[in-house]
PDB file of N, CA and C in Angstrom:
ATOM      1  N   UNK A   1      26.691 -10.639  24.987  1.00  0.00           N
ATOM      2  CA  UNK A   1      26.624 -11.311  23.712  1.00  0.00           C
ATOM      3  C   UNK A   1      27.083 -10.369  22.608  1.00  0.00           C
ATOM      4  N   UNK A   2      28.034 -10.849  21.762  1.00  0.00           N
ATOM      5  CA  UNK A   2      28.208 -10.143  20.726  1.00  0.00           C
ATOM      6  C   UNK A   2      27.421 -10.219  19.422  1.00  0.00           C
ATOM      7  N   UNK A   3      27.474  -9.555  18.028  1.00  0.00           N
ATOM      8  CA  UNK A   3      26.625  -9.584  17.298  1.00  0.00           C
ATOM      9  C   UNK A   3      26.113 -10.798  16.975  1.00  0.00           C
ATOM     10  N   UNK A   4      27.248 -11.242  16.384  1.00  0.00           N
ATOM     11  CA  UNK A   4      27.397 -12.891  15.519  1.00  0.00           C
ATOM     12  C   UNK A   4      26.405 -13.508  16.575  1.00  0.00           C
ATOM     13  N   UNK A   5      26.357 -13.746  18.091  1.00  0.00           N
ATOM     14  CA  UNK A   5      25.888 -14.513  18.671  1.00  0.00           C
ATOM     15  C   UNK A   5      24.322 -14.465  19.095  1.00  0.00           C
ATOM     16  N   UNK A   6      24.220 -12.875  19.133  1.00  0.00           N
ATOM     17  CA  UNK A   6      22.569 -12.498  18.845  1.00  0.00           C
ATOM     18  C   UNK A   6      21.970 -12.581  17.584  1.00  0.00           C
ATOM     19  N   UNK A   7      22.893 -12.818  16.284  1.00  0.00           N
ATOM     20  CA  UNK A   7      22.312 -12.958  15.409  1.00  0.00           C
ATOM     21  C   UNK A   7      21.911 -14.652  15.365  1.00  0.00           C
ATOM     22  N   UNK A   8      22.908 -15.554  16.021  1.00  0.00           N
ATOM     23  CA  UNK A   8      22.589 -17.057  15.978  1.00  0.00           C
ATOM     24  C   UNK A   8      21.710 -17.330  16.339  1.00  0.00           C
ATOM     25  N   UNK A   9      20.992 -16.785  17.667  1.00  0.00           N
ATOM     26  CA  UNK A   9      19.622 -16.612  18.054  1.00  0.00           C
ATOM     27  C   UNK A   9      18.340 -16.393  17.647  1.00  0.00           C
ATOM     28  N   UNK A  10      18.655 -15.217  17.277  1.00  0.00           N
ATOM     29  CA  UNK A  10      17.334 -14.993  16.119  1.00  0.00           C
ATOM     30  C   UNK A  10      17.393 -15.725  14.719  1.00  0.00           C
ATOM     31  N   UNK A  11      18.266 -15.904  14.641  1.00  0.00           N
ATOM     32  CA  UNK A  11      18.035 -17.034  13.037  1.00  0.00           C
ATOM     33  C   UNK A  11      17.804 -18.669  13.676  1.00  0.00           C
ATOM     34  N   UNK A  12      18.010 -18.709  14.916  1.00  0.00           N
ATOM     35  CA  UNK A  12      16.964 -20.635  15.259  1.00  0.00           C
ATOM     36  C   UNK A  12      15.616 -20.275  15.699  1.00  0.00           C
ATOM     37  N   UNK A  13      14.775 -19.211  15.596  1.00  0.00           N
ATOM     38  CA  UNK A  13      13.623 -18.728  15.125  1.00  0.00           C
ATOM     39  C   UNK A  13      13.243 -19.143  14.218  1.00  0.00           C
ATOM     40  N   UNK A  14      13.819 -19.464  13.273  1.00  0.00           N
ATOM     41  CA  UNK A  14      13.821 -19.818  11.666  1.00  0.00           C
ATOM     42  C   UNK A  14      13.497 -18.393  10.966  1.00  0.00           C
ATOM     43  N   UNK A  15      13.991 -17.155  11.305  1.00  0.00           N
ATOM     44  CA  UNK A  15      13.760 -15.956  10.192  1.00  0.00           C
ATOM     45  C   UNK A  15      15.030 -16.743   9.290  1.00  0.00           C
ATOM     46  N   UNK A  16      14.826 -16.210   7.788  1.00  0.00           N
ATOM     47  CA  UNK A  16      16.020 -16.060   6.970  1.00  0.00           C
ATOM     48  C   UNK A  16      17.106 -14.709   7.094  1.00  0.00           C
ATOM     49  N   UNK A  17      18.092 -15.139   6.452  1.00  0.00           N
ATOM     50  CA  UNK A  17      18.833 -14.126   6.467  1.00  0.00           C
ATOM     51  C   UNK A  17      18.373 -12.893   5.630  1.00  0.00           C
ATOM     52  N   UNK A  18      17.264 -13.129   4.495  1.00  0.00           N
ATOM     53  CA  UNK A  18      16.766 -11.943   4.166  1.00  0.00           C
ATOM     54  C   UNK A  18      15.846 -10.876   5.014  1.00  0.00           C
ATOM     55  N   UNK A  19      14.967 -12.128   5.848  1.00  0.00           N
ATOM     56  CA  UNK A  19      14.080 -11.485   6.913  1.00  0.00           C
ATOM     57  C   UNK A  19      14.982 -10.813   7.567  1.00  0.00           C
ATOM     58  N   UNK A  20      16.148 -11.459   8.575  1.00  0.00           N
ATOM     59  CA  UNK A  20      16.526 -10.724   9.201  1.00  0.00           C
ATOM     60  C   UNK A  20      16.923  -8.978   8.912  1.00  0.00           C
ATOM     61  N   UNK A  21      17.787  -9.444   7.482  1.00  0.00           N
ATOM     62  CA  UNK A  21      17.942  -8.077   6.880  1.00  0.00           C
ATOM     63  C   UNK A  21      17.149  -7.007   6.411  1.00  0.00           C
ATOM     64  N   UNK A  22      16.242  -7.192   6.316  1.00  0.00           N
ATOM     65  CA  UNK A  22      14.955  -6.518   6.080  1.00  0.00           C
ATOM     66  C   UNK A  22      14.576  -5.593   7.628  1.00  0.00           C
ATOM     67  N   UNK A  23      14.660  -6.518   8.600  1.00  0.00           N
ATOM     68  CA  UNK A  23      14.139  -5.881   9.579  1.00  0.00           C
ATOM     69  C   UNK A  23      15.394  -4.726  10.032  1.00  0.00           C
ATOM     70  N   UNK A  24      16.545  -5.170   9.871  1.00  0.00           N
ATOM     71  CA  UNK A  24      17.456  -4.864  10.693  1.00  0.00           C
ATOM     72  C   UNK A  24      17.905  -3.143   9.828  1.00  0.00           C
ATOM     73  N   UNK A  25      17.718  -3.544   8.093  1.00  0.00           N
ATOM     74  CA  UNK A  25      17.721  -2.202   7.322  1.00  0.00           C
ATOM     75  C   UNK A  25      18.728  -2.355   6.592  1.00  0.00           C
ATOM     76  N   UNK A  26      19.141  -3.516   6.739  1.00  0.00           N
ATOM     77  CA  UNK A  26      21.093  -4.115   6.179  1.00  0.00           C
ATOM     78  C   UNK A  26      20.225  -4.993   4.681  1.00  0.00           C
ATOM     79  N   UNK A  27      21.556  -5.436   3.968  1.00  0.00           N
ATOM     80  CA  UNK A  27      21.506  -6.416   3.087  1.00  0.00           C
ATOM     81  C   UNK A  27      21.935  -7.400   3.461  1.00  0.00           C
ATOM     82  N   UNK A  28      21.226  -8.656   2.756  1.00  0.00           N
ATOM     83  CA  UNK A  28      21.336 -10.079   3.144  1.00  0.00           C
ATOM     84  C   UNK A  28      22.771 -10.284   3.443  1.00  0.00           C
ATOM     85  N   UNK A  29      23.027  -9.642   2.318  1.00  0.00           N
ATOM     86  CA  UNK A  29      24.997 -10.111   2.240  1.00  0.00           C
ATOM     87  C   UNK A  29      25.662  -9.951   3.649  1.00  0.00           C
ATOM     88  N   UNK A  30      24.982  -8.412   4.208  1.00  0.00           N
ATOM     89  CA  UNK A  30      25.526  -7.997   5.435  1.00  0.00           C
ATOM     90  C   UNK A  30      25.650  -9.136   6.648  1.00  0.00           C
ATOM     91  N   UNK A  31      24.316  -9.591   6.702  1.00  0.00           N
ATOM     92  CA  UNK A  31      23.965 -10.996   7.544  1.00  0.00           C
ATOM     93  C   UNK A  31      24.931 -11.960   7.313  1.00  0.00           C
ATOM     94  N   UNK A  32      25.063 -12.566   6.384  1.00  0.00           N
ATOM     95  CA  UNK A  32      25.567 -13.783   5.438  1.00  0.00           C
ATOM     96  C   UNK A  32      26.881 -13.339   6.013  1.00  0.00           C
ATOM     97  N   UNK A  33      27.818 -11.994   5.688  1.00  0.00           N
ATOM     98  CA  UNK A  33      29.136 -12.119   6.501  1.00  0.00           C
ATOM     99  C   UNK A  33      29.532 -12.068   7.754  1.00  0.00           C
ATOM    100  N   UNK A  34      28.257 -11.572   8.606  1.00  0.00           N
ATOM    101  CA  UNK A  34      28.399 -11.520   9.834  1.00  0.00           C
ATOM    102  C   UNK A  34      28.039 -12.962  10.556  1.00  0.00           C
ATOM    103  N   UNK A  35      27.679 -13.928   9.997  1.00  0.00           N
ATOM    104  CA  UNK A  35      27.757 -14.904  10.818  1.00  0.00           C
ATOM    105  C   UNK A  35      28.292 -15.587   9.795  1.00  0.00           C
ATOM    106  N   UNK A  36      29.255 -15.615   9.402  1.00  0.00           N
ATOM    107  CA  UNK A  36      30.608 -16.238   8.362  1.00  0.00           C
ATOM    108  C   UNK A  36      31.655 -15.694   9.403  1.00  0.00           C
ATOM    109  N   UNK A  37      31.321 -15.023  10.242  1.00  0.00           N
ATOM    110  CA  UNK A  37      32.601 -13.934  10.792  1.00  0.00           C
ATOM    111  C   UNK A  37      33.573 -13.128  10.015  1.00  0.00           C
ATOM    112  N   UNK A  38      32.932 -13.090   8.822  1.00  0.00           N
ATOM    113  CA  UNK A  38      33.840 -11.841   7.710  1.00  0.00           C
ATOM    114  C   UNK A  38      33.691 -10.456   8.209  1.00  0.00           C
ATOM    115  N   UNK A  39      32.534 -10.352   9.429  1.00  0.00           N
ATOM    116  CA  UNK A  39      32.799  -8.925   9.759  1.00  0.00           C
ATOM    117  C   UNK A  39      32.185  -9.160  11.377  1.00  0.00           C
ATOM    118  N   UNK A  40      32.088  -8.194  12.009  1.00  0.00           N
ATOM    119  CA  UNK A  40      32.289  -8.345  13.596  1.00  0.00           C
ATOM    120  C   UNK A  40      31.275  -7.396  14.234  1.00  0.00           C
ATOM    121  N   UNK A  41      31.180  -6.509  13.136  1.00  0.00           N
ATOM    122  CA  UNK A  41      30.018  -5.281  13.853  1.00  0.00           C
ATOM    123  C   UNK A  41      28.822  -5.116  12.774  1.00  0.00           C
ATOM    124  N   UNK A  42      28.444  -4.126  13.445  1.00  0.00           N
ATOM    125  CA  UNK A  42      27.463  -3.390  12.766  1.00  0.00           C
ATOM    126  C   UNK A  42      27.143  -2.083  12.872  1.00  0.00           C
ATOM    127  N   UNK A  43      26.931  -1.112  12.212  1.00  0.00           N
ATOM    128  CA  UNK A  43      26.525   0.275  11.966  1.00  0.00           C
ATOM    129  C   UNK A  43      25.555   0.270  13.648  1.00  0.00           C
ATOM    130  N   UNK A  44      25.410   1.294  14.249  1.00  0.00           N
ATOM    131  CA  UNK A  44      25.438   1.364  15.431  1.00  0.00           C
ATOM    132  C   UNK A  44      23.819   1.582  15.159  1.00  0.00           C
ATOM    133  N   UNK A  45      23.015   2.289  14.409  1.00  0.00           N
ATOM    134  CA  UNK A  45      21.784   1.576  14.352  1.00  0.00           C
ATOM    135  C   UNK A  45      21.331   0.167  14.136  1.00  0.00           C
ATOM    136  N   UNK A  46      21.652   0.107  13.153  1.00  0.00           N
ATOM    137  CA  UNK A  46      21.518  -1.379  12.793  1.00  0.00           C
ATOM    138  C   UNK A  46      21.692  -2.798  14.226  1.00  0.00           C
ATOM    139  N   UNK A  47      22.898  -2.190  15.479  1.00  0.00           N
ATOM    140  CA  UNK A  47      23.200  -3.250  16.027  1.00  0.00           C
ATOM    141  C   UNK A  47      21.961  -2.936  16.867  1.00  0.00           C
ATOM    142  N   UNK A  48      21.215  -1.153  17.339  1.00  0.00           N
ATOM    143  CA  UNK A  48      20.023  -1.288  18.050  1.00  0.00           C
ATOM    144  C   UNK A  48      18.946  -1.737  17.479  1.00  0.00           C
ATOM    145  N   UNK A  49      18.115  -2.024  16.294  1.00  0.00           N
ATOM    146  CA  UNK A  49      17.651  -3.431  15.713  1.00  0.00           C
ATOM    147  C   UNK A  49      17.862  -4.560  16.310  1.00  0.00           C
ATOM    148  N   UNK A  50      19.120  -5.098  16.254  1.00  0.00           N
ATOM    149  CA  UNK A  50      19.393  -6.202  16.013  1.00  0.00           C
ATOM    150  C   UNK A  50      18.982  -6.580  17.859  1.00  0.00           C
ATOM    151  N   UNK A  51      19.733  -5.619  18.385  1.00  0.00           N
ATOM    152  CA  UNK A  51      19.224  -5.940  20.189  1.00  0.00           C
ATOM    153  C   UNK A  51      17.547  -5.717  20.377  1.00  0.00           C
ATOM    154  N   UNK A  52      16.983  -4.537  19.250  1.00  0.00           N
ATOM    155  CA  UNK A  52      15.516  -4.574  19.935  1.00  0.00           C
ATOM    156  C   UNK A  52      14.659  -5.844  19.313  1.00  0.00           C
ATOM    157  N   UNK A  53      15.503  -6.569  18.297  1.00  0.00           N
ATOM    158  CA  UNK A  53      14.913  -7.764  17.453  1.00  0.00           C
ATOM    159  C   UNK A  53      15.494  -9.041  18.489  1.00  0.00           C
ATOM    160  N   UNK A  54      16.208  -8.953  19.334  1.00  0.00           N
ATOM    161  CA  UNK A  54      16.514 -10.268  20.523  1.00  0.00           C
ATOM    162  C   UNK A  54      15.515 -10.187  21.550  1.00  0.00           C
ATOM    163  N   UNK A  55      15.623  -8.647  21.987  1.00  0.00           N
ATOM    164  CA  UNK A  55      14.806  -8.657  23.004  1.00  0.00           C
ATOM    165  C   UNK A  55      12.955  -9.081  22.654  1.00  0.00           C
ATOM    166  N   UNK A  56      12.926  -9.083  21.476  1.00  0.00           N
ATOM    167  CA  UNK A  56      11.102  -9.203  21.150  1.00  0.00           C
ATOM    168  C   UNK A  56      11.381 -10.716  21.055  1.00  0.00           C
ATOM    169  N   UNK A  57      12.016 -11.491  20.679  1.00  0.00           N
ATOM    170  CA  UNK A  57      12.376 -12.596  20.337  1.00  0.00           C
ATOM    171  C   UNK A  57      12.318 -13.494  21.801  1.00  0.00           C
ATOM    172  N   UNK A  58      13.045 -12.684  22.700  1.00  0.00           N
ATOM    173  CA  UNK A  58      13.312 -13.325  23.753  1.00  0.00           C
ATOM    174  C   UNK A  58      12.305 -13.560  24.974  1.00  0.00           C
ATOM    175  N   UNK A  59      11.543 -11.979  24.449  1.00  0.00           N
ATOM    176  CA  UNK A  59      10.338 -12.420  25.496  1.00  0.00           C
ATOM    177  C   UNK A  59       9.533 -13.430  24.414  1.00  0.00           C
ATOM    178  N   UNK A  60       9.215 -13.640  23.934  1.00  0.00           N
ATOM    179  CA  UNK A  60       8.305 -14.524  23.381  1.00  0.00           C
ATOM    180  C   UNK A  60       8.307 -15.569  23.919  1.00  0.00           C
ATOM    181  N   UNK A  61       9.643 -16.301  23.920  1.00  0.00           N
ATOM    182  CA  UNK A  61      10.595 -17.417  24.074  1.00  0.00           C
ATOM    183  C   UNK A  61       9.813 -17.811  25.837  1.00  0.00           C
ATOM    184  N   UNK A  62      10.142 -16.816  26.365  1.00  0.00           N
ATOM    185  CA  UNK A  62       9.680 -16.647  27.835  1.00  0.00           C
ATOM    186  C   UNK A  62       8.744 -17.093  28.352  1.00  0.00           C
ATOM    187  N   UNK A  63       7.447 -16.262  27.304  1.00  0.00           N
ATOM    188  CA  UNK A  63       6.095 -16.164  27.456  1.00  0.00           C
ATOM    189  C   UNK A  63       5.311 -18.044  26.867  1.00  0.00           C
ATOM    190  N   UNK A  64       6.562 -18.351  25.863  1.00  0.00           N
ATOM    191  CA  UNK A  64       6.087 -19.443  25.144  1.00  0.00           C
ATOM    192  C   UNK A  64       6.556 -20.609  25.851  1.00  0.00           C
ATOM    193  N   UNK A  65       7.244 -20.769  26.908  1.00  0.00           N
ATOM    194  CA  UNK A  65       8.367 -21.542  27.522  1.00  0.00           C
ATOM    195  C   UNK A  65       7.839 -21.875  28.768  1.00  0.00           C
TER     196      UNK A  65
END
């Protein structure tokens, strides 16, 4: 999965794009272009966030499922 597509994930959670950004250490804006596809990556911390914020997400999903 690439960013854009782990980020589609965690935002049908219903976080906002501010939540997300908050957690992740980015600005909203950052979010907002990355799933606009105005940009494709992320700062190489930021993308380990973004994977350790799927993976908490995902077990939940699991556990809740």
């Amino acid at each position: 999965m690439d960013c854009r597509e782990l980020l589609a994930e965690i935002r049908r959670t219903g976080l906002t794009q501010a939540e997300v950004a908050e957690k992740l250490g980015i600005r909203q804006a950052s979010v907002s272009k990355l799933e606009r596809g105005l940009t494709k990556e992320l700062r190489a911390g930021a993308y380990s966030k973004l994977l350790a914020l799927y993976g908490r997400i995902s077990s939940q999903e699991v556990s809740h499922g």
